[in-house]
Protein backbone atom coordinates (compact mmCIF):
# COMPACT_ATOMS: atom_id res chain seq x y z
CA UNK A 1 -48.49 36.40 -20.95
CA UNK A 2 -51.60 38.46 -19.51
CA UNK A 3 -53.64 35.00 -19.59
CA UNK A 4 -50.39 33.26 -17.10
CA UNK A 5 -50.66 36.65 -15.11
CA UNK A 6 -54.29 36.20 -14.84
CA UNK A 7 -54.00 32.59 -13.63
CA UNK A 8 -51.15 32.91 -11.21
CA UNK A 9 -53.34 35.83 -9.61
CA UNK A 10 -56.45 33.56 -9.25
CA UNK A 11 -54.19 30.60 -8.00
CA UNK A 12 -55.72 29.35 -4.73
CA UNK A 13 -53.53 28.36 -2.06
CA UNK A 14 -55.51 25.96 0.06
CA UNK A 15 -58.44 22.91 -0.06
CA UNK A 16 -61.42 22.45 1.67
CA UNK A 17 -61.40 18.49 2.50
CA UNK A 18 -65.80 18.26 2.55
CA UNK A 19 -65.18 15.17 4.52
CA UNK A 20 -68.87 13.47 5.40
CA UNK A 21 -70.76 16.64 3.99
CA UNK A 22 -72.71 18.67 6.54
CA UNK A 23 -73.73 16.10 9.27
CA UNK A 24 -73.16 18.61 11.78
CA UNK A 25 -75.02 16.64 14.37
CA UNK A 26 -72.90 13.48 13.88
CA UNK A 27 -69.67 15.57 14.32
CA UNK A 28 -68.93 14.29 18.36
CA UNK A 29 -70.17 10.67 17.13
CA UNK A 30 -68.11 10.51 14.65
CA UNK A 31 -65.10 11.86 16.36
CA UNK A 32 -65.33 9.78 19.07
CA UNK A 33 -65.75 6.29 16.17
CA UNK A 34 -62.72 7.55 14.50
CA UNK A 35 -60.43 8.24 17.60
CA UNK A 36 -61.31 4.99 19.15
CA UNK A 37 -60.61 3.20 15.87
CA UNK A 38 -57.25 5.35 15.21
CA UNK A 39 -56.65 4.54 19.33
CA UNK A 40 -56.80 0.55 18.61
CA UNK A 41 -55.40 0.80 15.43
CA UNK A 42 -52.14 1.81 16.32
CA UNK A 43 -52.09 -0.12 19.44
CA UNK A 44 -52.90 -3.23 17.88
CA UNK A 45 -50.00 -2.62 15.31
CA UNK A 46 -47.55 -1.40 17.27
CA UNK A 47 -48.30 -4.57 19.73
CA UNK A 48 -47.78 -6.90 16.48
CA UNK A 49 -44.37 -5.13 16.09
CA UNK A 50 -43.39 -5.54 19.38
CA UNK A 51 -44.21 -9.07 19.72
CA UNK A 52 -42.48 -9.78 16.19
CA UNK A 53 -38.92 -7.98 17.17
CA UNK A 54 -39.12 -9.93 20.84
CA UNK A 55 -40.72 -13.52 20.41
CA UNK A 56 -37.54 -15.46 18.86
CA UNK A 57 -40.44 -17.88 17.67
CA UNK A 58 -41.49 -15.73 15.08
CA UNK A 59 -38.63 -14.52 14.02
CA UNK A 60 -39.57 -16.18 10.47
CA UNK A 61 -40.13 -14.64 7.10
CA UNK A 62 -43.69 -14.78 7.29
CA UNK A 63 -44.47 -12.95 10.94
CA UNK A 64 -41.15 -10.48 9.51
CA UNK A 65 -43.21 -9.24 6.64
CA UNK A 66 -46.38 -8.81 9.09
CA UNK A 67 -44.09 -6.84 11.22
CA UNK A 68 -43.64 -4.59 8.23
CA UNK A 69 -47.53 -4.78 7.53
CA UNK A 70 -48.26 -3.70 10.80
CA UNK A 71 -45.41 -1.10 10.77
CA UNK A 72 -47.00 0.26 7.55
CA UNK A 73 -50.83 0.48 8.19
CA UNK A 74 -49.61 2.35 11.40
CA UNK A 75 -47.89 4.91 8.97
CA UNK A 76 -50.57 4.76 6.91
CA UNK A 77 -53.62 5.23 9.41
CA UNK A 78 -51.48 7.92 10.90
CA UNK A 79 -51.47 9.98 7.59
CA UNK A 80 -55.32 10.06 7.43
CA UNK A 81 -56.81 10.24 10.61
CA UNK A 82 -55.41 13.02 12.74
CA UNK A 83 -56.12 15.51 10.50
CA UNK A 84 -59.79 14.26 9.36
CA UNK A 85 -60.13 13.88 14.05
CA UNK A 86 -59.06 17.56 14.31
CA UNK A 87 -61.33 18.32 11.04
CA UNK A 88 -64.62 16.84 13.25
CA UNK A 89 -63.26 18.22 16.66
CA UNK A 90 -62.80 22.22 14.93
CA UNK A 91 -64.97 22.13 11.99
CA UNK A 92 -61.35 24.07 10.20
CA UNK A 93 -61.51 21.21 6.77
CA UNK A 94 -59.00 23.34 4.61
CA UNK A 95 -55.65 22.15 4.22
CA UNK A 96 -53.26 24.21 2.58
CA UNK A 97 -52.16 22.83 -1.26
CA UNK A 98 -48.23 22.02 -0.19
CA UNK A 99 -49.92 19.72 2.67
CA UNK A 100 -52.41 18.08 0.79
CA UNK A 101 -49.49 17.34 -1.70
CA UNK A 102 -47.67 15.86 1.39
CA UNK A 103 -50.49 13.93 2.79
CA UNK A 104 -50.91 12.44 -1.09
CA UNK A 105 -47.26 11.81 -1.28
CA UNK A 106 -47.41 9.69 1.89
CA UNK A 107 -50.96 8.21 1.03
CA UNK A 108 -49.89 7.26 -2.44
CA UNK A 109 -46.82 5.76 -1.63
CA UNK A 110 -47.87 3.77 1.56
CA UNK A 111 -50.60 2.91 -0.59
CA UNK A 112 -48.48 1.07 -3.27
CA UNK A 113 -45.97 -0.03 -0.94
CA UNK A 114 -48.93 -2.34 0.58
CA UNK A 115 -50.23 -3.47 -2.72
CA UNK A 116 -46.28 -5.10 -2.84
CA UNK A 117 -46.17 -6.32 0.70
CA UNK A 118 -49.61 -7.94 0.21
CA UNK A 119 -48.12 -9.72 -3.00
CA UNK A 120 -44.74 -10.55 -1.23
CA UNK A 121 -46.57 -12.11 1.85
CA UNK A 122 -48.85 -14.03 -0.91
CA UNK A 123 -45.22 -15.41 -2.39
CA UNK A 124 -44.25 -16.31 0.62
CA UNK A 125 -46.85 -18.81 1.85
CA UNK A 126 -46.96 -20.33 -2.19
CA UNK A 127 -43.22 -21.04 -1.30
CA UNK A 128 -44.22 -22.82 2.27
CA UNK A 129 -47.10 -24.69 0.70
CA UNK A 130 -46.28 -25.84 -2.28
CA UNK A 131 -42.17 -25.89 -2.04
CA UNK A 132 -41.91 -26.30 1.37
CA UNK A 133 -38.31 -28.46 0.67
CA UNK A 134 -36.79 -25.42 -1.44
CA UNK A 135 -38.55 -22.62 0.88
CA UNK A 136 -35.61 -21.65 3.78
CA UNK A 137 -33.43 -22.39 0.70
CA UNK A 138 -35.58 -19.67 -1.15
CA UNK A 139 -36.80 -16.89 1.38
CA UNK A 140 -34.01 -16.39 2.95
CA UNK A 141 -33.39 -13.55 5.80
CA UNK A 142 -31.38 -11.76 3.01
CA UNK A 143 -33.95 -12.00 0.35
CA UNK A 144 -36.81 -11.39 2.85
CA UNK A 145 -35.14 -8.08 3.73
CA UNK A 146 -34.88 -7.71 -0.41
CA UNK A 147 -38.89 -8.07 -0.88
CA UNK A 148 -39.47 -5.97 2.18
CA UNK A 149 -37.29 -2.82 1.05
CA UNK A 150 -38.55 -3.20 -2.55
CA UNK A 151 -41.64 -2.62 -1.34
CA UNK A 152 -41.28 -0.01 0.66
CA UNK A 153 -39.22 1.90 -1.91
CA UNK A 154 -41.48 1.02 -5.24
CA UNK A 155 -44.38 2.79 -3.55
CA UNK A 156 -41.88 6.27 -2.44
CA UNK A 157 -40.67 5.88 -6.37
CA UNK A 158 -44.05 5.86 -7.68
CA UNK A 159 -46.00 8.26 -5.21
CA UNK A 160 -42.66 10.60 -5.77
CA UNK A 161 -43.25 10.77 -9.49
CA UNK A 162 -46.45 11.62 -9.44
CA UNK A 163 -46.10 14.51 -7.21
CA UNK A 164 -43.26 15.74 -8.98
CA UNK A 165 -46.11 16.10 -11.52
CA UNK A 166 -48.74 17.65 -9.14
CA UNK A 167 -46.52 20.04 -7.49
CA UNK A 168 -46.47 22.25 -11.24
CA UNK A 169 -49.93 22.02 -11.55
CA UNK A 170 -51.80 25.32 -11.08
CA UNK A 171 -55.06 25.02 -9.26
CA UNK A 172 -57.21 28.27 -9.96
CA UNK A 173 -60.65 27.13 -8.12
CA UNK A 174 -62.84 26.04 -6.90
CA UNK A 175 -60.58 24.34 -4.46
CA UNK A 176 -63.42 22.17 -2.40
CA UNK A 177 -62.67 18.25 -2.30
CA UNK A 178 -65.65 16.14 -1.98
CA UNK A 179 -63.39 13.34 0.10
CA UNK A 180 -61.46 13.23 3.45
CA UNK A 181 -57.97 12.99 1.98
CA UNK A 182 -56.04 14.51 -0.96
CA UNK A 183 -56.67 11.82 -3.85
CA UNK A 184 -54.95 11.76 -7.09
CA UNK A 185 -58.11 12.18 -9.16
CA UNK A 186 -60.04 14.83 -7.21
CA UNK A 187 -56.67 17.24 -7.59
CA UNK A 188 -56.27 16.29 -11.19
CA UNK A 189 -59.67 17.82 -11.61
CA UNK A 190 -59.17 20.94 -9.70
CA UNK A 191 -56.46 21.64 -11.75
CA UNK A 192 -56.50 24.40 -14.69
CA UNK A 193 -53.70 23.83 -16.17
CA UNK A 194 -52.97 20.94 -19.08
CA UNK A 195 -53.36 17.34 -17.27
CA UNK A 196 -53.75 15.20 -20.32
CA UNK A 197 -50.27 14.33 -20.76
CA UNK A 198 -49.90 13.80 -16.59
CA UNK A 199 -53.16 11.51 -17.18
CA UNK A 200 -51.97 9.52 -20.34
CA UNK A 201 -48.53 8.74 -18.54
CA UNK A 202 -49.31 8.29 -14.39
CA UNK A 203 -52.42 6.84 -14.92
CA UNK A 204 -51.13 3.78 -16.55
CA UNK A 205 -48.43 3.79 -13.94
CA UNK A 206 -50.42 3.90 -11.12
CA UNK A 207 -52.93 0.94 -12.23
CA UNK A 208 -49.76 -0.67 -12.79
CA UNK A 209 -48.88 -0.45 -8.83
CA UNK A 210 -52.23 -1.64 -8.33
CA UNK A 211 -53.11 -4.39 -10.88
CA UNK A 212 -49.97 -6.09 -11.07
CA UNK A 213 -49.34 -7.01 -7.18
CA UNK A 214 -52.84 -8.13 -7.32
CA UNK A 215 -52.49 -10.50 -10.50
CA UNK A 216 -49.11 -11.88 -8.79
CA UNK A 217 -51.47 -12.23 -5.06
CA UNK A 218 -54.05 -14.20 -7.18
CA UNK A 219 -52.06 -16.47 -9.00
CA UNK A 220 -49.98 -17.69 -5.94
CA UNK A 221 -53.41 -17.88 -4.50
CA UNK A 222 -54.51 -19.80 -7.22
CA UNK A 223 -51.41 -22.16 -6.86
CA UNK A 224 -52.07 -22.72 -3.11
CA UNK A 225 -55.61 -23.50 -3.36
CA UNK A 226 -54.82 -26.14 -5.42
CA UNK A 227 -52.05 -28.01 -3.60
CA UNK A 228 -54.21 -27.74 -0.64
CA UNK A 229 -57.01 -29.70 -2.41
CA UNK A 230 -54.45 -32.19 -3.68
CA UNK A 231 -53.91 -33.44 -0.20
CA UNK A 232 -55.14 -35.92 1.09
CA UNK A 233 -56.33 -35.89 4.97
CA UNK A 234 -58.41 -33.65 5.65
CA UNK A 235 -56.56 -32.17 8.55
CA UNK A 236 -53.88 -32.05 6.37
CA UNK A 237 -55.79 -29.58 4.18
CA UNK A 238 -57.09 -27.41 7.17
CA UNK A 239 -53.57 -26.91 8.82
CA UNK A 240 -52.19 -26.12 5.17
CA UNK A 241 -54.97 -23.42 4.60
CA UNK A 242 -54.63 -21.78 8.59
CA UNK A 243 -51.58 -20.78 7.91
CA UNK A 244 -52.76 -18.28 4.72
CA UNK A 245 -56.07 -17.82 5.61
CA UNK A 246 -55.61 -14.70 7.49
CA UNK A 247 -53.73 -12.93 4.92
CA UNK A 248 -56.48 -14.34 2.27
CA UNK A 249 -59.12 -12.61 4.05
CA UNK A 250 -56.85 -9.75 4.88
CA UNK A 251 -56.22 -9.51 0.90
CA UNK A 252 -59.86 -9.42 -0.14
CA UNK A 253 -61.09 -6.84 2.15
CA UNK A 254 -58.71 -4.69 0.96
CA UNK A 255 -58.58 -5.22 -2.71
CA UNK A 256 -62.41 -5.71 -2.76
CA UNK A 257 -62.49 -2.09 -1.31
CA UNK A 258 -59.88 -0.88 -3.77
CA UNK A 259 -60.99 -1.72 -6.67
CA UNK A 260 -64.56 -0.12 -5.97
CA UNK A 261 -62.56 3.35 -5.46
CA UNK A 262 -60.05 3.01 -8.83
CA UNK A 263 -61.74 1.10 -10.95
CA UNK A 264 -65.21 2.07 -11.11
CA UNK A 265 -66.08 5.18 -13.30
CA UNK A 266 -66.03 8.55 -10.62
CA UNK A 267 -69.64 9.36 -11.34
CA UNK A 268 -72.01 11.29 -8.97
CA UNK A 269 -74.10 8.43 -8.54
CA UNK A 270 -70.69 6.68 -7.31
CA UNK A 271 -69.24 9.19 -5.38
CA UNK A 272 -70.65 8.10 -2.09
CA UNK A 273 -69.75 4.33 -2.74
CA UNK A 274 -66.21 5.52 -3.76
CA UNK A 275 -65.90 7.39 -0.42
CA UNK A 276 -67.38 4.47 1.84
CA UNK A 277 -64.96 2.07 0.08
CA UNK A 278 -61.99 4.29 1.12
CA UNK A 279 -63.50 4.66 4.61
CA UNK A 280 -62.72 0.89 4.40
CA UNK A 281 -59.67 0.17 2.82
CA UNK A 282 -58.00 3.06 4.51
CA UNK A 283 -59.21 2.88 8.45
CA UNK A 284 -60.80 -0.07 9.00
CA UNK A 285 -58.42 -2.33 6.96
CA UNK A 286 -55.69 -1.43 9.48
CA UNK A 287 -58.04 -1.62 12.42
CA UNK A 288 -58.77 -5.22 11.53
CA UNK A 289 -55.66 -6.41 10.34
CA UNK A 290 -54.30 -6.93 13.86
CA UNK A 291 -57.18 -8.62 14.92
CA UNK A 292 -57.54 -11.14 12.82
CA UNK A 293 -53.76 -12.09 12.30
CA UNK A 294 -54.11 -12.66 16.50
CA UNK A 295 -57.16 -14.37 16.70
CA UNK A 296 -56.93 -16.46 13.90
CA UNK A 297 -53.28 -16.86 14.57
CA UNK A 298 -52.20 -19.41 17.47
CA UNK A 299 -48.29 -18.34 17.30
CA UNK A 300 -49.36 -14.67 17.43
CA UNK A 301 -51.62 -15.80 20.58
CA UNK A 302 -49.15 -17.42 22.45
CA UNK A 303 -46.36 -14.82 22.08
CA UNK A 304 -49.14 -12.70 23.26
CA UNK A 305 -49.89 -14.94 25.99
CA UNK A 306 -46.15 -14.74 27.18
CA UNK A 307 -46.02 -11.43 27.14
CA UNK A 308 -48.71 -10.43 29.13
């Protein structure tokens, strides 16, 4: 009992996000990098949106579960970057522990909920290249919708679970976070109270979220790469592969990023790699994502075109 006492007296209530570390004289660069990139981000998705819901030309499967893309990364972008903006503009990086919970909650589960959508998009153009007779028979508006809300609500289920978990942890000090979000594995080490049975079970769970969407991406990959080579004219082959070659590139950034941040060992001599790699996967993903589905994309374009 005086041992609980102690601890609940020592509890902290707040983090210290340490961001970039001390580059005090990078602060206003930095700020003004982040808030253009945060500006364009969410311009460039929202735009997507809007063209999706008003072009009837691309009101398909495919450009439906961009819309959602685009919907999410603006979510997502939006969870990170205000704070870490106001963080540069004040120099004030603590965050109290209820809203770092909250900012992992919505991380985390935006997080996983993209890991899905980037599989379900993935499905979707194996079914246009290499069923294209059984593919309005297959993705249908009803089971488009299906993919879409699954998800959205695998990553709330799995991101909810875990900080179920987190929330009766007791975090006793020091309470400074050598990153510019709340991250599952920084708070797990914080924490002074008994994580080994948290670890053993949401661990698994979590690489789960990650591994698995990625193992369905590359094997429909996989699938399309070879049809594509099976055919025979060459232009053939190139209009095939325009049609999946955004998301492919999309798909690698991201997971190329990823994987550097959860599956390498969290080492010192990794800890600046690890926080670059989420600088990437988590900012400029989104920024990019817009761009390159529009440039690369002539239906996008000329939606764009018409609206303008």
């Amino acid at each position: 009992m005086a041992d609980t006492k102690e601890i609940n007296q020592t509890s902290i209530t707040g983090f210290i996000l340490l961001d970039f570390g001390n580059l005090h004289e990078l602060k206003i660069l930095l700020f003004l990098l982040f808030l253009a990139i945060y500006i364009v981000t969410v311009a460039g998705n929202i735009l997507i949106v809007a063209l999706v819901v008003s072009d009837q030309h691309l009101h398909t499967p495919m450009y439906f579960f961009l819309g959602n893309l685009s919907c999410l990364e603006t979510c997502y972008t939006s969870t990170i970057l205000p704070r870490m903006l106001a963080s540069l503009l004040t120099g004030d990086r603590s965050i109290s522990v209820c809203g770092c919970l909250v900012q992992f909650d919505i991380f985390g589960s935006l997080l996983a909920a993209e890991c899905c959508l980037l599989s379900v998009m993935s499905y979707d153009r194996y079914l246009a290249i290499c069923k294209p007779l059984h593919y309005a028979a297959r993705m249908n508006s009803r089971f488009s919708f299906q993919l879409a809300a699954g998800s959205w609500l695998s990553g709330s289920v799995v991101s909810s679970i875990t900080v179920c978990w987190l929330s009766q942890l007791i975090f006793c000090g020091p309470n400074e976070i050598d990153h510019f979000l709340c991250d599952y594995t920084p708070l797990i080490k914080l924490s002074c109270s008994d994580t080994s049975l948290m670890v053993l079970v949401i661990s698994p769970l979590c690489f789960i979220f990650i591994l698995l969407p990625f193992l369905l991406t590359l094997a429909s990959y996989t699938a399309i790469i070879s049809t594509v080579l099976r055919i025979s004219s060459s232009a053939g082959r190139q209009k095939a592969f325009s049609t999946c070659s955004s998301h492919l590139i999309v798909v690698t950034i991201f997971y190329g990023t990823l994987f550097v941040v959860y599956m390498l060992p969290d080492t010192a001599a990794l800890r600046d790699l690890n926080k670059v790699s989420s600088v990437f996967y988590t900012i400029l993903t989104p920024v990019v994502n817009p761009l390159i589905y529009s440039l690369r994309n002539k239906e996008v374009k000329e939606a764009l075109r018409k609206a303008l």
